[in-house]
N, C-alpha and C. Protein backbone atom coordinates (compact mmCIF):
# COMPACT_ATOMS: atom_id res chain seq x y z
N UNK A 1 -87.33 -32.45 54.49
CA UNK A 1 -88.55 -32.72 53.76
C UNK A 1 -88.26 -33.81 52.73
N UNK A 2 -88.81 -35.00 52.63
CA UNK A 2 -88.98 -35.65 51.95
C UNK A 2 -89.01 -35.86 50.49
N UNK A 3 -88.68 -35.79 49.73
CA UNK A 3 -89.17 -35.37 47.98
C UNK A 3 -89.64 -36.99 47.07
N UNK A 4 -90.11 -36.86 46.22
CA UNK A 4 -90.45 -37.81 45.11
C UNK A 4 -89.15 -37.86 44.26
N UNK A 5 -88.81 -38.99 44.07
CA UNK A 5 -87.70 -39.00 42.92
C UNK A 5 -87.93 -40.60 42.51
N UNK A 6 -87.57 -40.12 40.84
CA UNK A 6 -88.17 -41.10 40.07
C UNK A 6 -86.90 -41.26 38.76
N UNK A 7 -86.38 -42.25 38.61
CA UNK A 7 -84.96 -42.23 37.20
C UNK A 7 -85.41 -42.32 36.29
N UNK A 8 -85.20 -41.23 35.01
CA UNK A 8 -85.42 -41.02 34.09
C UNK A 8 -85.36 -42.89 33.46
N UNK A 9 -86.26 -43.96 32.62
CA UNK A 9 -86.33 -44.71 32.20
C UNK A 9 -84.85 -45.24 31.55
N UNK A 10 -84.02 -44.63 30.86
CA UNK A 10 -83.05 -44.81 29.91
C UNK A 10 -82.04 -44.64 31.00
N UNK A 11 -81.73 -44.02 31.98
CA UNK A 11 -80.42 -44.28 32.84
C UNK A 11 -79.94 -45.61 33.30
N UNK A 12 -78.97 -45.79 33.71
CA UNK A 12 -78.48 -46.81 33.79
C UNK A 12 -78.87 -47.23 35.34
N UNK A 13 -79.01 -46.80 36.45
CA UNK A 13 -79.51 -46.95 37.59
C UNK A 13 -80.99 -47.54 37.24
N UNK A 14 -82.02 -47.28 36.61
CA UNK A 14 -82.64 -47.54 36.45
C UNK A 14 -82.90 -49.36 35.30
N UNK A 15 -82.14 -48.85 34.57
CA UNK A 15 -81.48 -50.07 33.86
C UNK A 15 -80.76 -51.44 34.66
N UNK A 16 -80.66 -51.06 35.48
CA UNK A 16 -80.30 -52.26 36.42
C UNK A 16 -80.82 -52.42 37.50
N UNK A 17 -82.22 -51.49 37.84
CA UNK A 17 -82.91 -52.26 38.80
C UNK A 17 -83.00 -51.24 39.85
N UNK A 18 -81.97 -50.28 39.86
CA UNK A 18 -82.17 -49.53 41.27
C UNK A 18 -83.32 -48.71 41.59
N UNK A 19 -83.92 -48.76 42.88
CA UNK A 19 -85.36 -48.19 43.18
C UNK A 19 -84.72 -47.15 44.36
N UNK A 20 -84.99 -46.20 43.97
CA UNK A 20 -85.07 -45.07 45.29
C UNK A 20 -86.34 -45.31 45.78
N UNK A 21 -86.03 -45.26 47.33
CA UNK A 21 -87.32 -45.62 48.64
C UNK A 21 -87.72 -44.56 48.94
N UNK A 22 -86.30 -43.32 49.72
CA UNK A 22 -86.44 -42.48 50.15
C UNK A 22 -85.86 -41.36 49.53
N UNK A 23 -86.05 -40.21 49.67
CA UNK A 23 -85.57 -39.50 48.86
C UNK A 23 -85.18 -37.68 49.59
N UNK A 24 -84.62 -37.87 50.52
CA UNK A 24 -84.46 -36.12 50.68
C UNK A 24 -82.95 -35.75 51.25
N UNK A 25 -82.57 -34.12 51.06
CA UNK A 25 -81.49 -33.42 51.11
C UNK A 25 -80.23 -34.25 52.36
N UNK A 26 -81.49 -35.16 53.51
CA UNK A 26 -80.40 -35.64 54.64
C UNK A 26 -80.41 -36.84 54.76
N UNK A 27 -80.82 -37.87 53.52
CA UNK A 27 -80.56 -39.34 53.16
C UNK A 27 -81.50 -39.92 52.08
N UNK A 28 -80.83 -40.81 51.42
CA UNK A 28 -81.26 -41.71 50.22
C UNK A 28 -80.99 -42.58 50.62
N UNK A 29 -82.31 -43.88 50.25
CA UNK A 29 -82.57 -45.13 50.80
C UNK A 29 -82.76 -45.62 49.28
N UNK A 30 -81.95 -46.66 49.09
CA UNK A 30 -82.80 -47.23 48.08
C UNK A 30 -82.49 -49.07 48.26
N UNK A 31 -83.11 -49.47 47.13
CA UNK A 31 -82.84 -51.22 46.91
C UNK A 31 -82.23 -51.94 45.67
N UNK A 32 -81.86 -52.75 45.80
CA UNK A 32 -81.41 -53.39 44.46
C UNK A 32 -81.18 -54.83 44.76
N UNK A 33 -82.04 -55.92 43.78
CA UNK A 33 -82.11 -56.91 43.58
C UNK A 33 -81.34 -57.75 43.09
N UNK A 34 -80.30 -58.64 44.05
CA UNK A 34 -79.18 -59.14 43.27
C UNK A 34 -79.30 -60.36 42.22
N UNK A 35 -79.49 -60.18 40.76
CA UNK A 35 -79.86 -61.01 39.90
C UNK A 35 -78.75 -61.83 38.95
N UNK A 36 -79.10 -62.84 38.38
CA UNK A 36 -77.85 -63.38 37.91
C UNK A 36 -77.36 -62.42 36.79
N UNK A 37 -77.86 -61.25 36.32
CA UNK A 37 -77.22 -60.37 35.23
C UNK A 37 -76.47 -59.46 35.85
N UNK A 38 -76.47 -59.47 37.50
CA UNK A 38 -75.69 -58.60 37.59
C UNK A 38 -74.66 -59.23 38.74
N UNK A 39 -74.74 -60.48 38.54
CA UNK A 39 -73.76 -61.23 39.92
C UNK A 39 -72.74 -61.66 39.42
N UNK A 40 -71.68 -62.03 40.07
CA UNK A 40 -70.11 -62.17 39.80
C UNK A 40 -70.47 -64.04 40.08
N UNK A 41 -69.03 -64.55 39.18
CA UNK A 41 -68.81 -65.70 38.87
C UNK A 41 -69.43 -66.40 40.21
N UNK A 42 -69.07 -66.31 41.80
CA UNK A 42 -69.43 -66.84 42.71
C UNK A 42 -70.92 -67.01 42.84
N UNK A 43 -71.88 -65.93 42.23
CA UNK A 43 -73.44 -65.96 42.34
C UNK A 43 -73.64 -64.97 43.40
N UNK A 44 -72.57 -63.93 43.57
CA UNK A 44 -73.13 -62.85 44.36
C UNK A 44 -73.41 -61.55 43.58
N UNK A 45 -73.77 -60.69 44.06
CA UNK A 45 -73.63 -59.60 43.38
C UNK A 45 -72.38 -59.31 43.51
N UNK A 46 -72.67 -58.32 41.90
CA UNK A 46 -71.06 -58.12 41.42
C UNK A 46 -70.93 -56.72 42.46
N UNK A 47 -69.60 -56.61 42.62
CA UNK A 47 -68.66 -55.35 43.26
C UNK A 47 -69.32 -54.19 42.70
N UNK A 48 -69.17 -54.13 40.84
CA UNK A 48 -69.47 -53.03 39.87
C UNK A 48 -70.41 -52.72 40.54
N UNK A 49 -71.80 -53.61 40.58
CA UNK A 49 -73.76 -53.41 40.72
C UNK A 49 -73.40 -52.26 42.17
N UNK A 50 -72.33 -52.95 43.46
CA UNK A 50 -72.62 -52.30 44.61
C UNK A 50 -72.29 -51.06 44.51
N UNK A 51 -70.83 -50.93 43.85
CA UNK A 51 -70.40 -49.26 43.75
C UNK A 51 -71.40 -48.16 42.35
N UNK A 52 -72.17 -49.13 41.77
CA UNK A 52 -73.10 -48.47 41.30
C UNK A 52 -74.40 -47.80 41.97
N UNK A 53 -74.88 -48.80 42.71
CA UNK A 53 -75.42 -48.47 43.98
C UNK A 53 -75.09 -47.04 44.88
N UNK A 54 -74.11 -47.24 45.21
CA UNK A 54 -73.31 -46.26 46.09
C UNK A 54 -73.19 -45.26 45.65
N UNK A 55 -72.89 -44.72 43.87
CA UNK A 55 -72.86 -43.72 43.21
C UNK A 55 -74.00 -43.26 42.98
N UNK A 56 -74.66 -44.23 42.71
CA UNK A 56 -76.26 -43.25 42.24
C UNK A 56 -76.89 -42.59 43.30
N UNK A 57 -77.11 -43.20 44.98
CA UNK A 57 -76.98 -42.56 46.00
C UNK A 57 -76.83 -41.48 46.29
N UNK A 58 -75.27 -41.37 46.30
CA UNK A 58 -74.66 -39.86 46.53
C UNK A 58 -74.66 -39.14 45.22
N UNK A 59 -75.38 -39.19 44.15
CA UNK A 59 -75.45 -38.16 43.20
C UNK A 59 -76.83 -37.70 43.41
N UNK A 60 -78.12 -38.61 43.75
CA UNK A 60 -79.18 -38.12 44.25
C UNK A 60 -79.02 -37.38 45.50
N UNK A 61 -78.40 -37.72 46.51
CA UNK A 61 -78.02 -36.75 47.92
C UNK A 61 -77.87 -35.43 47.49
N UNK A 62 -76.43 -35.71 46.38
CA UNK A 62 -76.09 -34.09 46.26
C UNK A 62 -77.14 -33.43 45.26
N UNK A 63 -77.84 -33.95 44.56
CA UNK A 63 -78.43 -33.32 43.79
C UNK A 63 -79.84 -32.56 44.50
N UNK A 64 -80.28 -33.08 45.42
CA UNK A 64 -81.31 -32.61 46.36
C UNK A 64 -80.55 -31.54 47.35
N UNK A 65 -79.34 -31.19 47.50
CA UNK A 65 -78.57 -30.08 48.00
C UNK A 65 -78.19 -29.01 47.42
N UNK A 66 -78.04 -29.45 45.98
CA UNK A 66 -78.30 -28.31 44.73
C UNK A 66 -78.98 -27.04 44.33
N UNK A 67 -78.82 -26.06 44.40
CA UNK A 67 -79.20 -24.65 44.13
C UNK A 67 -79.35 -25.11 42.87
N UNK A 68 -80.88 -24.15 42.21
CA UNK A 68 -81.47 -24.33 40.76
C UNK A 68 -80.63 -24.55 39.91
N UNK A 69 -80.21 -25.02 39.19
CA UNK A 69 -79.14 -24.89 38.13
C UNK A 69 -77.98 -25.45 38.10
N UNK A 70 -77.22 -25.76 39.28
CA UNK A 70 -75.98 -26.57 39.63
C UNK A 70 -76.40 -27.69 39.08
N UNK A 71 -74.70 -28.57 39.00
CA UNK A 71 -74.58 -30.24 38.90
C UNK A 71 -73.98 -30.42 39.43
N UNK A 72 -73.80 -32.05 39.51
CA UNK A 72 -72.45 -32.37 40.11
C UNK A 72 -71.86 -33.62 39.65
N UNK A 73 -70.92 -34.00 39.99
CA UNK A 73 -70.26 -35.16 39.50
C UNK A 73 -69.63 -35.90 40.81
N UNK A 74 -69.22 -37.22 40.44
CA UNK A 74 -68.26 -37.88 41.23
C UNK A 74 -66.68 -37.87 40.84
N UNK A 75 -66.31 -37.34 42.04
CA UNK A 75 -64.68 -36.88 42.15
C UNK A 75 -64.17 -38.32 42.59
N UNK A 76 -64.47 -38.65 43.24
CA UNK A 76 -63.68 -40.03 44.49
C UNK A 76 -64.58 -41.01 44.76
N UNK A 77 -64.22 -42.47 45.08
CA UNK A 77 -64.99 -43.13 45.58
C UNK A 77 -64.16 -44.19 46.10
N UNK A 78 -64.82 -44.67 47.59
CA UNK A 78 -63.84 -45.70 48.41
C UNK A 78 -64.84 -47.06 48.93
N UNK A 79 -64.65 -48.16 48.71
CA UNK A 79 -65.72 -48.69 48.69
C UNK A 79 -64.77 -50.11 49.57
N UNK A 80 -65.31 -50.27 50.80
CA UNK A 80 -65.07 -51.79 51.35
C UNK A 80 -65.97 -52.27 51.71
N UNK A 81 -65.65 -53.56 50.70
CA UNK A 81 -66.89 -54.84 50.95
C UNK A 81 -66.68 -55.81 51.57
N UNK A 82 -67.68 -55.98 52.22
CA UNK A 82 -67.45 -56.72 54.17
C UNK A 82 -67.92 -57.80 53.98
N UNK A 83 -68.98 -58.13 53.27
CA UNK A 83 -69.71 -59.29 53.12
C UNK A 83 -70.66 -59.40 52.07
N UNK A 84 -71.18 -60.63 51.31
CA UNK A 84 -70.89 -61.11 49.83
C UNK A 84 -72.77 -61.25 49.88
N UNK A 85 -73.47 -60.28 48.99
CA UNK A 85 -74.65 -60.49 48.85
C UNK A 85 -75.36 -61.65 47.61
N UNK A 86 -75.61 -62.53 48.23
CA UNK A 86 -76.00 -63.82 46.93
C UNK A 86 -77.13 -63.47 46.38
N UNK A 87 -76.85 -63.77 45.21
CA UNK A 87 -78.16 -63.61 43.79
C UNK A 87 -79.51 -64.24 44.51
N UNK A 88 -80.59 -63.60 44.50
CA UNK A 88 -81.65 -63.53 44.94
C UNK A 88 -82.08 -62.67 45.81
N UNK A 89 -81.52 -62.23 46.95
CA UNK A 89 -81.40 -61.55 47.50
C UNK A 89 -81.86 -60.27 46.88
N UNK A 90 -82.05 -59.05 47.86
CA UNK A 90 -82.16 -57.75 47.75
C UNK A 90 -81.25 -56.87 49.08
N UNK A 91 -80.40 -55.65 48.12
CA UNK A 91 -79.50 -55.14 49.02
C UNK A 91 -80.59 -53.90 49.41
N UNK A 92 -80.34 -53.50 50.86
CA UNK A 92 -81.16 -52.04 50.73
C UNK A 92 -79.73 -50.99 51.34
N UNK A 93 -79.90 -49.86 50.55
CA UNK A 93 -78.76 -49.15 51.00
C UNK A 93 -78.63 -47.96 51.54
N UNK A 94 -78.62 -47.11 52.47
CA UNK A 94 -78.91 -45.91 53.12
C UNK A 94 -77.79 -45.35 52.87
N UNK A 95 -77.77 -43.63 52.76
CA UNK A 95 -76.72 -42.80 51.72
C UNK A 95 -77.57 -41.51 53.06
N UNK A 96 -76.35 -40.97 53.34
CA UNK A 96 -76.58 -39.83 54.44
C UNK A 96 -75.11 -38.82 54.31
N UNK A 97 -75.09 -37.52 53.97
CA UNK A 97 -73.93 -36.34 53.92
C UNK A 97 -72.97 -36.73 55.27
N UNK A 98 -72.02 -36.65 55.06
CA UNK A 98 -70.52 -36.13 56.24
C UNK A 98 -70.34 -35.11 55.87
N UNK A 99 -70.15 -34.42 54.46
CA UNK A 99 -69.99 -33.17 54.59
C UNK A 99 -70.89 -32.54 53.54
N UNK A 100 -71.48 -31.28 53.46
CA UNK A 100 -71.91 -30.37 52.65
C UNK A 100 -71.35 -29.18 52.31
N UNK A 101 -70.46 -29.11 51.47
CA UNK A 101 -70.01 -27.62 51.27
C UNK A 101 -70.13 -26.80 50.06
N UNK A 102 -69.69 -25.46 49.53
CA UNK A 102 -70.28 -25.14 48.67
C UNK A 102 -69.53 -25.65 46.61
N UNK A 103 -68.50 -26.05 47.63
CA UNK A 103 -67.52 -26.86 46.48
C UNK A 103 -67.77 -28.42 46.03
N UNK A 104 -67.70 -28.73 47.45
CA UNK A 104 -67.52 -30.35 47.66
C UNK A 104 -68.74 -31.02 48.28
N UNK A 105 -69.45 -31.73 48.08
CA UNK A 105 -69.98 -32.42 49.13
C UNK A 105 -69.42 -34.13 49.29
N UNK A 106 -69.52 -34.46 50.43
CA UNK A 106 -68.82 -35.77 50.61
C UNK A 106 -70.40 -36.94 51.21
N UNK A 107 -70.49 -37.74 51.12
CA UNK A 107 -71.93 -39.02 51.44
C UNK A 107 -71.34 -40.40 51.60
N UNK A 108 -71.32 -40.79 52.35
CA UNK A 108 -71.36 -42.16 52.67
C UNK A 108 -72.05 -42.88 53.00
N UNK A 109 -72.40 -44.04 51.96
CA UNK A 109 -73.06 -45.00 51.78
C UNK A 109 -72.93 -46.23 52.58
N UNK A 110 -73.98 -47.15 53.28
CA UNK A 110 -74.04 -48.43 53.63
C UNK A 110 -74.75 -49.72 53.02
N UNK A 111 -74.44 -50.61 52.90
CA UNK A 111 -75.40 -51.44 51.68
C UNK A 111 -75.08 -52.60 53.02
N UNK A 112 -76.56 -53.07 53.16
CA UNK A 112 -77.07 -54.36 54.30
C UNK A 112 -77.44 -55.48 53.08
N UNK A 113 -77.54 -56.75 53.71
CA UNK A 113 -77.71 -57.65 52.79
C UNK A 113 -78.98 -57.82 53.73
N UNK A 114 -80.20 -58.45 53.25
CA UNK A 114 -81.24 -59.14 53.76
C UNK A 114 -81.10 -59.25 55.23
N UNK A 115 -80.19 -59.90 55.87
CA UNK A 115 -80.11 -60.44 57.17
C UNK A 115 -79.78 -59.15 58.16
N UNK A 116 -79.58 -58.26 57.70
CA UNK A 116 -79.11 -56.67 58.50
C UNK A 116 -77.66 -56.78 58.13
N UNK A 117 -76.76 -57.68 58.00
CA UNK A 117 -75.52 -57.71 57.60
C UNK A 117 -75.11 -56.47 56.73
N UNK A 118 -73.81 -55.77 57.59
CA UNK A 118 -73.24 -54.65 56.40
C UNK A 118 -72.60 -55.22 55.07
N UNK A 119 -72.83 -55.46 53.79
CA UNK A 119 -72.41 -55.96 53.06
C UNK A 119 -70.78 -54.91 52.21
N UNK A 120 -71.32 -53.44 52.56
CA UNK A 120 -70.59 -52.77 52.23
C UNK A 120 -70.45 -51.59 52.91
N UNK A 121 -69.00 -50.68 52.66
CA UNK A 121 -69.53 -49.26 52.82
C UNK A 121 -68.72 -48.44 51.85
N UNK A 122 -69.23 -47.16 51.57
CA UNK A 122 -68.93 -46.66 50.65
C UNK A 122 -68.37 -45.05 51.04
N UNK A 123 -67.84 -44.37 50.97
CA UNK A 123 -67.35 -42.93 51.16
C UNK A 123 -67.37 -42.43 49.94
N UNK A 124 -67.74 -41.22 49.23
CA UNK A 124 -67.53 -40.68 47.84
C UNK A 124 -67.69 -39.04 47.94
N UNK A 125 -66.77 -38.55 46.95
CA UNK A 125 -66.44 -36.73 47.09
C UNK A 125 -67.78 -36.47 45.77
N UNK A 126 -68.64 -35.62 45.76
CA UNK A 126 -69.30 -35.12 44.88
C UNK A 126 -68.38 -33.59 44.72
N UNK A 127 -68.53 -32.98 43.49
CA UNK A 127 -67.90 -31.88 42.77
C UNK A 127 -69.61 -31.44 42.85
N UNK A 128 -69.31 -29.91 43.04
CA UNK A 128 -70.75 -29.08 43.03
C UNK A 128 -70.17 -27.73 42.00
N UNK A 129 -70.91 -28.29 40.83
CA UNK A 129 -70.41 -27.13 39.74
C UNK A 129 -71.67 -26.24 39.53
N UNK A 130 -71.26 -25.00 39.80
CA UNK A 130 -72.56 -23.99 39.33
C UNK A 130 -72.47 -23.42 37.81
N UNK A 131 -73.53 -23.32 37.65
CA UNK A 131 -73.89 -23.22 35.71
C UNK A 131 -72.71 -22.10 35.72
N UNK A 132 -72.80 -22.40 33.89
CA UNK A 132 -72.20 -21.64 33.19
C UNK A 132 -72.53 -20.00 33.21
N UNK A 133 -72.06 -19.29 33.09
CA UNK A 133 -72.38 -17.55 33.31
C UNK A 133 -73.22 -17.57 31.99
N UNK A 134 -74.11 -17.20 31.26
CA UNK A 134 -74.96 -16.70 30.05
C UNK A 134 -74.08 -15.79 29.34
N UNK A 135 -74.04 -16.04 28.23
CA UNK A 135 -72.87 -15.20 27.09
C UNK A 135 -73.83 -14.03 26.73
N UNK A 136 -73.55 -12.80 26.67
CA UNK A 136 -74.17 -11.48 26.19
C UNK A 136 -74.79 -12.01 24.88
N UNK A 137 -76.12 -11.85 24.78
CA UNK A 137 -76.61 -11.79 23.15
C UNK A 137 -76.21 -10.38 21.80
């Protein structure tokens, strides 16, 4: 099932542009516009912008896999970049689970440049922490 997801204004994903397209438990689609504030000396987008990309992804994945109350974090992240997205451009990036478990979940990310070109790919471990126990009043 599909869901609405929208970044709180003040996050930093949002702060740099990233738009979630799609949004549910068995993939995140989103875009990001490669601009000169966020491109490397050559005029591509920077490395940082893509593995930012890639993280915000798989924290929305796992977070739509989440039982009420859980979080999660990023444990790991492996990121090879195949080909060099130039400023103007827009990357779109699809984020789909390899694994779901009740500890770990694992998502790997693909980032296309305009032309269908894989510009990147990404592998990353999410940590699935369940809340704190409630202290006796």
């Amino acid at each position: 099932m599909e869901q609405s997801f929208k970044h709180k204004e003040k996050h930093f994903a949002s702060y740099i542009g990233i738009e979630i397209t799609k949004y549910s438990p068995d993939l995140v689609e989103a875009k990001l516009t490669a601009t000169e504030e966020l491109s490397n000396r050559g005029g591509f987008l920077h490395g940082g912008a893509i593995m930012t990309l890639a993280d915000t992804l798989g924290g929305v994945g796992t977070t739509a896999n989440l039982p009420k109350g859980y979080r999660t974090l990023t444990t790991e992240s492996k990121t090879n970049f195949l080909s060099a997205i130039p400023v103007g451009e827009t990357a779109r990036a699809e984020c789909a689970p390899v694994h779901r478990g009740k500890t770990l979940m694992v998502w790997q990310t693909k980032i296309f440049r305009e032309d269908g070109k894989l510009a990147a790919l990404i592998t990353q471990t999410q940590l699935v922490i369940a809340p704190k126990e409630a202290k006796p009043a």
